[in-house]
N, C-alpha and C. Protein backbone atom coordinates (compact mmCIF):
# COMPACT_ATOMS: atom_id res chain seq x y z
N UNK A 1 90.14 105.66 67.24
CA UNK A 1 90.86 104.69 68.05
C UNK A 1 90.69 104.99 69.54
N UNK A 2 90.49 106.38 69.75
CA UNK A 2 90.95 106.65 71.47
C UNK A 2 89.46 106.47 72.20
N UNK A 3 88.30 106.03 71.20
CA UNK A 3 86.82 106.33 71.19
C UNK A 3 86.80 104.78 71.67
N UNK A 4 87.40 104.22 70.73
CA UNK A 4 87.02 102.21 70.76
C UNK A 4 87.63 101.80 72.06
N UNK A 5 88.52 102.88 72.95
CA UNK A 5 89.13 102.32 73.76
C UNK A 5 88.62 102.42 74.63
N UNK A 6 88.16 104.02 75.17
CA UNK A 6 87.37 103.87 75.62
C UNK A 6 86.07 103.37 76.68
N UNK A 7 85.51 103.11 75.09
CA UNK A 7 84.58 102.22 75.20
C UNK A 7 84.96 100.96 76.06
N UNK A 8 85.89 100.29 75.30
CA UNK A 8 86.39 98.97 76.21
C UNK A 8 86.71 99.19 77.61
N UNK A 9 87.36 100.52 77.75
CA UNK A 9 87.68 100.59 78.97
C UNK A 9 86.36 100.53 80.04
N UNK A 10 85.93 101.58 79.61
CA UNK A 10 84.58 101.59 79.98
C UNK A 10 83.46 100.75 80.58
N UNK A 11 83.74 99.20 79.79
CA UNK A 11 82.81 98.13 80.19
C UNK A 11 81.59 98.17 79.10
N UNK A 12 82.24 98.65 78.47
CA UNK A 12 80.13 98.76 77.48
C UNK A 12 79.78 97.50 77.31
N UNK A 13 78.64 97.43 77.91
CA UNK A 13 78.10 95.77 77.69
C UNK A 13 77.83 95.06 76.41
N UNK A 14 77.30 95.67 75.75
CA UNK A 14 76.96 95.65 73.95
C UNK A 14 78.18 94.68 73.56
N UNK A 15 79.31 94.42 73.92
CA UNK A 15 80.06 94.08 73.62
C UNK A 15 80.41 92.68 74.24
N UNK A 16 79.87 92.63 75.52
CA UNK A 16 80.47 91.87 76.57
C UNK A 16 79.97 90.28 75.78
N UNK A 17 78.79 90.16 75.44
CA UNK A 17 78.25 88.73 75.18
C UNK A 17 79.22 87.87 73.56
N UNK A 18 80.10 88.95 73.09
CA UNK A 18 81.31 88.45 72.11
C UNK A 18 82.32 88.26 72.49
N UNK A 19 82.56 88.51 73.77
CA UNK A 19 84.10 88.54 74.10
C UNK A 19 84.07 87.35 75.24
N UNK A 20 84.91 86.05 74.92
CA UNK A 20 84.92 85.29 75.87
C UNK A 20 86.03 85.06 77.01
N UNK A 21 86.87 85.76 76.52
CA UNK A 21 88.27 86.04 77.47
C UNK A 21 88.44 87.58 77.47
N UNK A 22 89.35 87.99 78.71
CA UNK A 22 89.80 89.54 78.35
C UNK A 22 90.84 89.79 77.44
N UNK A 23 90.38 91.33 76.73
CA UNK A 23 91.26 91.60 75.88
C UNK A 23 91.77 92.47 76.60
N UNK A 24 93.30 93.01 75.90
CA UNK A 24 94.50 93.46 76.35
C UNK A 24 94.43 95.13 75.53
N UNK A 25 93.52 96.22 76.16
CA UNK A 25 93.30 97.18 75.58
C UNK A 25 94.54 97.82 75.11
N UNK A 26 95.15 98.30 76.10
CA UNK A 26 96.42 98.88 76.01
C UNK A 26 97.76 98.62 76.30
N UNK A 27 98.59 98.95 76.41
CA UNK A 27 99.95 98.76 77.30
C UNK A 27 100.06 98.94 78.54
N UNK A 28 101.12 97.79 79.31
CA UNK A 28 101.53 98.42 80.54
C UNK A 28 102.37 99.49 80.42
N UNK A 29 102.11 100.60 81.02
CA UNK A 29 102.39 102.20 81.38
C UNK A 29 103.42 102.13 82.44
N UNK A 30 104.69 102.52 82.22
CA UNK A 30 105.64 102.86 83.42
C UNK A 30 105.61 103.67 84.04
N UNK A 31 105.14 103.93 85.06
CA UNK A 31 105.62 105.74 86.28
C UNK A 31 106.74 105.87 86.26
N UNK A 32 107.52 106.79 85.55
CA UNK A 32 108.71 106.59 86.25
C UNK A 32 109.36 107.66 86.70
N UNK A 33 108.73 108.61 87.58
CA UNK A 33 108.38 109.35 88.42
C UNK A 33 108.18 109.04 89.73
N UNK A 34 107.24 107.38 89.70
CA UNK A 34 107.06 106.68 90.83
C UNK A 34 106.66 107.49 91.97
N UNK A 35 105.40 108.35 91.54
CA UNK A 35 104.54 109.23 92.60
C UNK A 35 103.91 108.53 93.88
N UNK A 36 104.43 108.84 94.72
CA UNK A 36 103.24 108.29 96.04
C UNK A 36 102.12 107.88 95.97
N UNK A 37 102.05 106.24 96.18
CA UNK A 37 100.00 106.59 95.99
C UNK A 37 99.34 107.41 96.76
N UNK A 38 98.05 107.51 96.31
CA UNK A 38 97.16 108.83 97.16
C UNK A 38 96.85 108.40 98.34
N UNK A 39 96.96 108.70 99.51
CA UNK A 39 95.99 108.11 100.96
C UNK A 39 94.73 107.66 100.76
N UNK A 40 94.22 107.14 101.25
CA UNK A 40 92.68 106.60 101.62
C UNK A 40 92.22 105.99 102.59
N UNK A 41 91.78 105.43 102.98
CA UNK A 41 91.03 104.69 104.29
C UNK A 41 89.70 104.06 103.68
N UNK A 42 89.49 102.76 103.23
CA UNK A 42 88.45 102.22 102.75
C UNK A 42 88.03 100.81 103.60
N UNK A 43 87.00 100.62 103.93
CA UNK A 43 86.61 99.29 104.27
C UNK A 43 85.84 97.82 103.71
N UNK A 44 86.87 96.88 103.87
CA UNK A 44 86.15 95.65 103.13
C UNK A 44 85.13 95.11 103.73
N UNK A 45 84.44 94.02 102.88
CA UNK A 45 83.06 93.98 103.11
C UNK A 45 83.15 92.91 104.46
N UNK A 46 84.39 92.67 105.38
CA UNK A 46 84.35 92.06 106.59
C UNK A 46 84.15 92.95 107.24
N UNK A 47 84.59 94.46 107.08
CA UNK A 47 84.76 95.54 107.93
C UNK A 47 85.99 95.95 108.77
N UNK A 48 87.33 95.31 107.64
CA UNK A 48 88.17 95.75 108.11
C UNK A 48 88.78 97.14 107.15
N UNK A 49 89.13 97.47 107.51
CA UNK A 49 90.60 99.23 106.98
C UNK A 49 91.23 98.71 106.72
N UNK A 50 91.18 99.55 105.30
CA UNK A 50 92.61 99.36 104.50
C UNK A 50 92.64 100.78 104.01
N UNK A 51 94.15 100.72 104.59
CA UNK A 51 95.22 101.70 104.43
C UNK A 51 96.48 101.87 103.20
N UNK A 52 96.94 102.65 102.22
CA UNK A 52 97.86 102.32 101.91
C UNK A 52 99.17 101.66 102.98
N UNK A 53 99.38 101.95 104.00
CA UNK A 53 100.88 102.32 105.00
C UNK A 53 100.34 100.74 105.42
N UNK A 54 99.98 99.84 105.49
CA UNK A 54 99.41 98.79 105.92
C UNK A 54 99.87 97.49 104.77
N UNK A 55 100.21 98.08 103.97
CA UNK A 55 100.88 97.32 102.29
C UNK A 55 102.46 97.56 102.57
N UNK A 56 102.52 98.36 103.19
CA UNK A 56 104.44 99.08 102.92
C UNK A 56 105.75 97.56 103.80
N UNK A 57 106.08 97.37 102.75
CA UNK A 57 107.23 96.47 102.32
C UNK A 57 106.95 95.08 101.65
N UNK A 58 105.27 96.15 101.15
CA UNK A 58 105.03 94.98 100.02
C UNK A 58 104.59 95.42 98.75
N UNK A 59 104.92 94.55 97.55
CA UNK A 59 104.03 94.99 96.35
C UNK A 59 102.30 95.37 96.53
N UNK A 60 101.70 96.13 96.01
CA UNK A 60 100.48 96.06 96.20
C UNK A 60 99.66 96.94 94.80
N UNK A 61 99.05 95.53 94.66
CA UNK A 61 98.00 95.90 93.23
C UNK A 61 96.85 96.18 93.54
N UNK A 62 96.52 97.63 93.35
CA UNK A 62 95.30 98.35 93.56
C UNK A 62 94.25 97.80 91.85
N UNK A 63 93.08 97.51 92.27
CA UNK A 63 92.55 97.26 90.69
C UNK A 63 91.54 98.38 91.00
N UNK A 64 91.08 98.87 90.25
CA UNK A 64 89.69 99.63 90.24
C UNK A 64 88.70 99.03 89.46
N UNK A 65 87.61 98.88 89.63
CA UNK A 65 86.49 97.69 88.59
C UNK A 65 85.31 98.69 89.13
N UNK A 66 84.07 97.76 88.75
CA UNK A 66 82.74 98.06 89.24
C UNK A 66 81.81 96.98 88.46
N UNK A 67 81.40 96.48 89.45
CA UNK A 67 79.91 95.23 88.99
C UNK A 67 79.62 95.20 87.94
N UNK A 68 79.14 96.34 87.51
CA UNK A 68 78.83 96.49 86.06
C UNK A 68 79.61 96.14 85.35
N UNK A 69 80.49 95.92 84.89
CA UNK A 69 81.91 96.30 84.31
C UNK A 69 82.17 94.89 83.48
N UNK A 70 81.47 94.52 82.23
CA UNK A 70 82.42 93.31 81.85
C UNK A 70 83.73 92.68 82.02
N UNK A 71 84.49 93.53 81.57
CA UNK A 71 85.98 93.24 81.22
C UNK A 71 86.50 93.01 82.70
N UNK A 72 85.63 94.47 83.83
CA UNK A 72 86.45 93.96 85.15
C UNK A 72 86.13 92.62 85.72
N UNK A 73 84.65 92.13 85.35
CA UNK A 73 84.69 90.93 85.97
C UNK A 73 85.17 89.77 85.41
N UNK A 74 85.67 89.81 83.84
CA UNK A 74 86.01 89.07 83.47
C UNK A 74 87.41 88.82 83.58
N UNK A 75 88.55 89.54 84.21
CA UNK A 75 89.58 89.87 84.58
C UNK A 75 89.61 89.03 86.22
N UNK A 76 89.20 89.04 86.93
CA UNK A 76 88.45 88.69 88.10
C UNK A 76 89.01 87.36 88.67
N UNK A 77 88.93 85.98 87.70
CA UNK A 77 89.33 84.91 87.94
C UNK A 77 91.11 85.00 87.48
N UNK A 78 91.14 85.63 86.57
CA UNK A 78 92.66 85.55 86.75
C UNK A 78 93.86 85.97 87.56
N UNK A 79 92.87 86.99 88.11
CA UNK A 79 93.89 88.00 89.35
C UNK A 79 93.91 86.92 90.91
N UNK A 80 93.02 85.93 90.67
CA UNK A 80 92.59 85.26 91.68
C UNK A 80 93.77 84.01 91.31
N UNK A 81 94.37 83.71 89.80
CA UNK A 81 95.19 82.82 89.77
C UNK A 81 96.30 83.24 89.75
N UNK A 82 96.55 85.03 89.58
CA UNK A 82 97.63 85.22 90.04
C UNK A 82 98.28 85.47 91.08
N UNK A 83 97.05 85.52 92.48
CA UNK A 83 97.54 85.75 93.50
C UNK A 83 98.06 84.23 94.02
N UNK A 84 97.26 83.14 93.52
CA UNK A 84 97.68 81.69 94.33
C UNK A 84 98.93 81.60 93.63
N UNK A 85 99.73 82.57 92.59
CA UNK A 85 101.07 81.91 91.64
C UNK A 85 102.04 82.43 93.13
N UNK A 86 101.65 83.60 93.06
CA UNK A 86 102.40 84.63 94.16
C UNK A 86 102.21 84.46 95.55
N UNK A 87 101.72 83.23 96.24
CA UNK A 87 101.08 83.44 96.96
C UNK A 87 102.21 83.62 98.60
N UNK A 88 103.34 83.10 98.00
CA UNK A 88 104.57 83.11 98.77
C UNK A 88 105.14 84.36 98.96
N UNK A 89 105.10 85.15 97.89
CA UNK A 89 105.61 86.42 97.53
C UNK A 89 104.98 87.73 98.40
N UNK A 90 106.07 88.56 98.64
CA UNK A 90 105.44 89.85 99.33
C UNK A 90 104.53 90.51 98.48
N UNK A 91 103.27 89.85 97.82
CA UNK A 91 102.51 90.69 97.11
C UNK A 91 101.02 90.79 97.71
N UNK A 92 100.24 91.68 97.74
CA UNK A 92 98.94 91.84 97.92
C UNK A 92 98.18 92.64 96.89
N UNK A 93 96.46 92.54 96.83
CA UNK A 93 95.65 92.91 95.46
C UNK A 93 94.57 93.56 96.39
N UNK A 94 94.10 94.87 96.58
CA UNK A 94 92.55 95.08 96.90
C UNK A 94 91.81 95.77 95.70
N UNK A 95 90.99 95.56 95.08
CA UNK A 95 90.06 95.74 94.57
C UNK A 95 89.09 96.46 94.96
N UNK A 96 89.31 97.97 94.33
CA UNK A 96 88.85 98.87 95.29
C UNK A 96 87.28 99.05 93.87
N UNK A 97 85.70 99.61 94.08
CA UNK A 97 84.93 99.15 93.60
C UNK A 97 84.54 100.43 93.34
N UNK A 98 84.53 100.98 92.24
CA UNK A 98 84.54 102.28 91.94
C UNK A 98 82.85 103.32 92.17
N UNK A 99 82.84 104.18 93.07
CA UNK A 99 81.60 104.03 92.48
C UNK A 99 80.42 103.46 93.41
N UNK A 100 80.47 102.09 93.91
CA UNK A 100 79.65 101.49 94.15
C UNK A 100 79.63 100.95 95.74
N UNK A 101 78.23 100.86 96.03
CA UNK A 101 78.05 100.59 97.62
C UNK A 101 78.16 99.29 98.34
N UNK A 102 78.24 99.16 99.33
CA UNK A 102 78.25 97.64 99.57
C UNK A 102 77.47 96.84 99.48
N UNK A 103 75.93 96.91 99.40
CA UNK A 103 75.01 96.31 98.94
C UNK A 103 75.48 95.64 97.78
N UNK A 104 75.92 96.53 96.51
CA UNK A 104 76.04 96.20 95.35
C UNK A 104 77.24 94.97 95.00
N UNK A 105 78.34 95.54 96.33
CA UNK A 105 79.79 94.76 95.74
C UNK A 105 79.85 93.17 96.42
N UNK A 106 78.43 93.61 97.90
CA UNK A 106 77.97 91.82 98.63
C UNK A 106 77.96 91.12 97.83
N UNK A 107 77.00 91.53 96.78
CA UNK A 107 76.03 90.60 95.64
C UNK A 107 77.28 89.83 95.08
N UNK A 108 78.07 90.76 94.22
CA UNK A 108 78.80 90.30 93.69
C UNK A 108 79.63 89.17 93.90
N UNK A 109 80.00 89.63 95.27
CA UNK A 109 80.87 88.73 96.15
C UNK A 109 80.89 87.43 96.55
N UNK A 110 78.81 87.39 96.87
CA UNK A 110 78.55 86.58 97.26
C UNK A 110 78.57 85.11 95.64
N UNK A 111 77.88 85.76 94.54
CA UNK A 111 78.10 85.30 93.61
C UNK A 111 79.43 84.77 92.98
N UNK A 112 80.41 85.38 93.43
CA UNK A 112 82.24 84.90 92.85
C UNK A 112 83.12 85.26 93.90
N UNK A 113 82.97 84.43 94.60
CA UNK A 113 84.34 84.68 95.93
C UNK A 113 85.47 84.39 95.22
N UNK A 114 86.36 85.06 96.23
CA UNK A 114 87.84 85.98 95.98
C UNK A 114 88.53 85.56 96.84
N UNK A 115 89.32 85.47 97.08
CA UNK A 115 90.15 85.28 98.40
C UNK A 115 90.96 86.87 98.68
N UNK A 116 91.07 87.76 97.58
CA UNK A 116 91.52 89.05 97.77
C UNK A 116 90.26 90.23 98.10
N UNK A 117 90.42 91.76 98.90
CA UNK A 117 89.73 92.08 99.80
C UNK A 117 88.55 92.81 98.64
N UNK A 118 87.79 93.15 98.48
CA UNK A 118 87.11 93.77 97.82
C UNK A 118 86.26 95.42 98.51
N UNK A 119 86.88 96.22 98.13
CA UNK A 119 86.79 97.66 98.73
C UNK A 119 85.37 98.74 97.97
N UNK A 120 84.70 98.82 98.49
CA UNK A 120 83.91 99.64 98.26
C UNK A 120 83.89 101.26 98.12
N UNK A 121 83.61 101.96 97.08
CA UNK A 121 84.17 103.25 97.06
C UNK A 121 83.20 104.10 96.54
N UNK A 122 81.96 104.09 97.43
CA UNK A 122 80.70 104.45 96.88
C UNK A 122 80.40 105.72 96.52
N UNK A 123 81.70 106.76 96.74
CA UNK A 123 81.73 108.01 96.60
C UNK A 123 82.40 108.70 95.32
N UNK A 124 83.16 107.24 95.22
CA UNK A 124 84.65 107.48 93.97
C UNK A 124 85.45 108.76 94.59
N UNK A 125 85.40 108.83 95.54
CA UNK A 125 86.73 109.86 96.05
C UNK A 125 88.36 109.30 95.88
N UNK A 126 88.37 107.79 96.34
CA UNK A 126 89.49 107.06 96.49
C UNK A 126 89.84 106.95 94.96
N UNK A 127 88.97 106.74 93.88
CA UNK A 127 89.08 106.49 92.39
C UNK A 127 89.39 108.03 91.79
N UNK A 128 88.78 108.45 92.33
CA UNK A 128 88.90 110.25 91.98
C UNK A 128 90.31 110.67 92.10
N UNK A 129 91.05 110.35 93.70
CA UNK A 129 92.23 110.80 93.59
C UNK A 129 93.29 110.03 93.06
N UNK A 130 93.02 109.07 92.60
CA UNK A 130 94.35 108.41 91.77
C UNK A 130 94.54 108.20 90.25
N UNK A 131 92.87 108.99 89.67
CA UNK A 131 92.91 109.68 88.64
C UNK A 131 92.19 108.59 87.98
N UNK A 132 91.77 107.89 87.86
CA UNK A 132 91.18 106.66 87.30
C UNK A 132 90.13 107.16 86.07
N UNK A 133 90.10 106.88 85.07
CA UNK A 133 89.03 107.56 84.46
C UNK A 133 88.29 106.90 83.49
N UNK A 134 88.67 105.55 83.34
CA UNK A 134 87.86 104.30 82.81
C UNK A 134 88.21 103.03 83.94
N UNK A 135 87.46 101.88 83.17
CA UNK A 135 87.40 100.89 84.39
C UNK A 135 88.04 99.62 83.52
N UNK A 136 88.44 98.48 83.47
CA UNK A 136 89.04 98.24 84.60
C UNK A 136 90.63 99.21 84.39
N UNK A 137 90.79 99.80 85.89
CA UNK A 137 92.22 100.40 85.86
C UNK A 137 92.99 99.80 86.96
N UNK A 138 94.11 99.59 86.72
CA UNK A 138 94.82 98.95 87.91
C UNK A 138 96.64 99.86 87.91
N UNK A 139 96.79 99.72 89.19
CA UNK A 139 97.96 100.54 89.53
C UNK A 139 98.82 99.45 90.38
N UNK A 140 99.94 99.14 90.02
CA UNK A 140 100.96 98.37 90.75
C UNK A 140 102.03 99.36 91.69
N UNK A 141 101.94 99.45 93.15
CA UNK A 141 102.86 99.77 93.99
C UNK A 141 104.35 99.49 94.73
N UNK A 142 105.05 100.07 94.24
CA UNK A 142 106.24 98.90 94.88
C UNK A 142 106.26 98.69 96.83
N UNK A 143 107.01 98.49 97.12
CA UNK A 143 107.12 98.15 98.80
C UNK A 143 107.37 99.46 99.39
N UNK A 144 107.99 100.46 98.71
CA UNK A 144 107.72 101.93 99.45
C UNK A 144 106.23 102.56 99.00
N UNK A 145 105.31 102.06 98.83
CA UNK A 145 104.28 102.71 98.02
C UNK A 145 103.94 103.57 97.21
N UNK A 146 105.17 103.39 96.63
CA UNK A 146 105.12 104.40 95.01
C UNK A 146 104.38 103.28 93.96
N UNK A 147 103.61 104.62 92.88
CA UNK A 147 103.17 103.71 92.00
C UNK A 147 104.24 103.49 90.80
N UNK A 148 104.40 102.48 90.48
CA UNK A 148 105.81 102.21 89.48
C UNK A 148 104.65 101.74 88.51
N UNK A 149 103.68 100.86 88.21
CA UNK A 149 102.60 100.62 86.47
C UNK A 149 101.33 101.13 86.81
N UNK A 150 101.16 101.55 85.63
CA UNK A 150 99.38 101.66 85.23
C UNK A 150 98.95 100.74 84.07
N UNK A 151 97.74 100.00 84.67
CA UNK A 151 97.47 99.12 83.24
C UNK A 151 95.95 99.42 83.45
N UNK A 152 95.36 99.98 81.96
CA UNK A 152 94.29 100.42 81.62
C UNK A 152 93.65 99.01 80.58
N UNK A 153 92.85 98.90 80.98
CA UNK A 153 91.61 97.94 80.59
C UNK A 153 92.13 96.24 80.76
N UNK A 154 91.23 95.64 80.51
CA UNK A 154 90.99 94.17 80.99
C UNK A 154 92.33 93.35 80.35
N UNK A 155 92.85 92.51 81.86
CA UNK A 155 94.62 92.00 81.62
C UNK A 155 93.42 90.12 82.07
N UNK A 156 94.47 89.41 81.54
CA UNK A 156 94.97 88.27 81.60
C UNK A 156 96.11 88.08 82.98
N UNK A 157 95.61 88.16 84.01
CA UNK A 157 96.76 88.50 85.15
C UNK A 157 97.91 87.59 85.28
N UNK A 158 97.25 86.00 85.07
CA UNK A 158 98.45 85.00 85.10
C UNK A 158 98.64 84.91 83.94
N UNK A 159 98.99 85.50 83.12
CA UNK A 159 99.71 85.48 81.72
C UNK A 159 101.46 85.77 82.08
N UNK A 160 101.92 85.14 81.47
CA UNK A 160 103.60 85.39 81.08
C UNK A 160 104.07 87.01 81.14
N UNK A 161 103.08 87.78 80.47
CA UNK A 161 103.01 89.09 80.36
C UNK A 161 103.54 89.96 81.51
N UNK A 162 101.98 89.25 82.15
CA UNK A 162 102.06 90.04 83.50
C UNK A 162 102.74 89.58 84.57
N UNK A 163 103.12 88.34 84.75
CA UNK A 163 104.12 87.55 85.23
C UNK A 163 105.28 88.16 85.41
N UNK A 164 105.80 88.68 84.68
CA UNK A 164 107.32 89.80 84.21
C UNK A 164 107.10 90.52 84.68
N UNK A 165 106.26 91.28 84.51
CA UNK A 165 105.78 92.89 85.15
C UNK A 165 105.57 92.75 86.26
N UNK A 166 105.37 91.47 87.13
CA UNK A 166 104.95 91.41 88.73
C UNK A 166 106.61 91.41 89.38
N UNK A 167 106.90 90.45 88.27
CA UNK A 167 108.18 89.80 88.82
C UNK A 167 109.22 91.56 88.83
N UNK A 168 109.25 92.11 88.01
CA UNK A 168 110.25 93.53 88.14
C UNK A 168 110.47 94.03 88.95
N UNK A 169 109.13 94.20 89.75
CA UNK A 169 108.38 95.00 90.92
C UNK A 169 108.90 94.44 92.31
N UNK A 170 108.74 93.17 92.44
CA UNK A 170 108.87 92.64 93.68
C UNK A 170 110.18 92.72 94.34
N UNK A 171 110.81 92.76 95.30
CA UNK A 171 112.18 93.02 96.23
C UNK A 171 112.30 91.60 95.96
N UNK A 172 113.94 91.87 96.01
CA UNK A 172 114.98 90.84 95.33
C UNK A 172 114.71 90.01 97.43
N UNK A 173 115.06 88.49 97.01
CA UNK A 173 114.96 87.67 97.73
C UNK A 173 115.70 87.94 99.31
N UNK A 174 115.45 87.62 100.44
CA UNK A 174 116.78 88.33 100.87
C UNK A 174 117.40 86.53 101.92
């Protein structure tokens, strides 16, 4: 079982040309410890910095993916419909690109625009320190930048599911 997951997590392509929607590998994971995210300093492919402290008094969904990555790109259009649900909401998404250079994450880009930032992390240092160890991984931050979820492999973002889980997170109205 922890082999098949894995795998999915993983992106193995062998798989990718059967699967026409993302599947829901695992559970959303609670921190509830709610550890600091790790620092970083990464730049999007406009060439601006991004900072964690630059998110703070907002939700912020870190995804980790990489080009390669079935499940992450197939995940991709929905995070894009869940940001237009939220779009009122103190929430933000960077998509940090595990791994991979900007050459690689242009292509991509240029092929499926986003309206959210797409971060290049050609070293995996930034993926390294927040422990990431399959793809797609995503970490939800609350407005002090603690991480409060971990969700391991390919989500349905505007699903009901995850809808709840955004909605927990976010600061009550004021």
């Amino acid at each position: 079982m922890q082999r098949r997951d894995l795998l999915v997590a993983m992106g193995m392509s062998a798989f990718a040309p059967l699967a026409s929607a993302v599947t829901v590998t695992s559970p959303v994971e609670t921190l509830g410890d709610r550890p600091p995210m790790p620092d970083f300093e990464l730049i999007d492919l406009d060439g601006k910095v991004h900072r964690p402290e630059d998110y703070r008094g907002r939700v912020l969904v870190v995804n980790f993916w990489a080009t390669w990555c079935p499940p992450c790109r197939a995940e991709m259009p929905s995070m894009e419909r869940m940001m237009e649900t939220w779009k009122h909401a103190p929430l933000s998404l960077i998509a940090i690109a595990m791994g991979q250079n900007e050459k690689q994450v242009r292509r991509f880009a240029d092929e499926n625009p986003l309206s959210f930032p797409l971060l290049p992390d050609p070293d995996g240092k930034v993926s390294e320190a927040f422990g990431v160890d399959g793809l797609p991984t995503t970490y939800i931050a609350n407005e002090l930048g603690n991480l409060a979820f971990k969700v391991t492999g390919g989500r349905e973002w505007d699903s009901d599911r995850m809808t709840r889980t955004i909605s927990l997170i976010l600061p009550p109205k004021k």
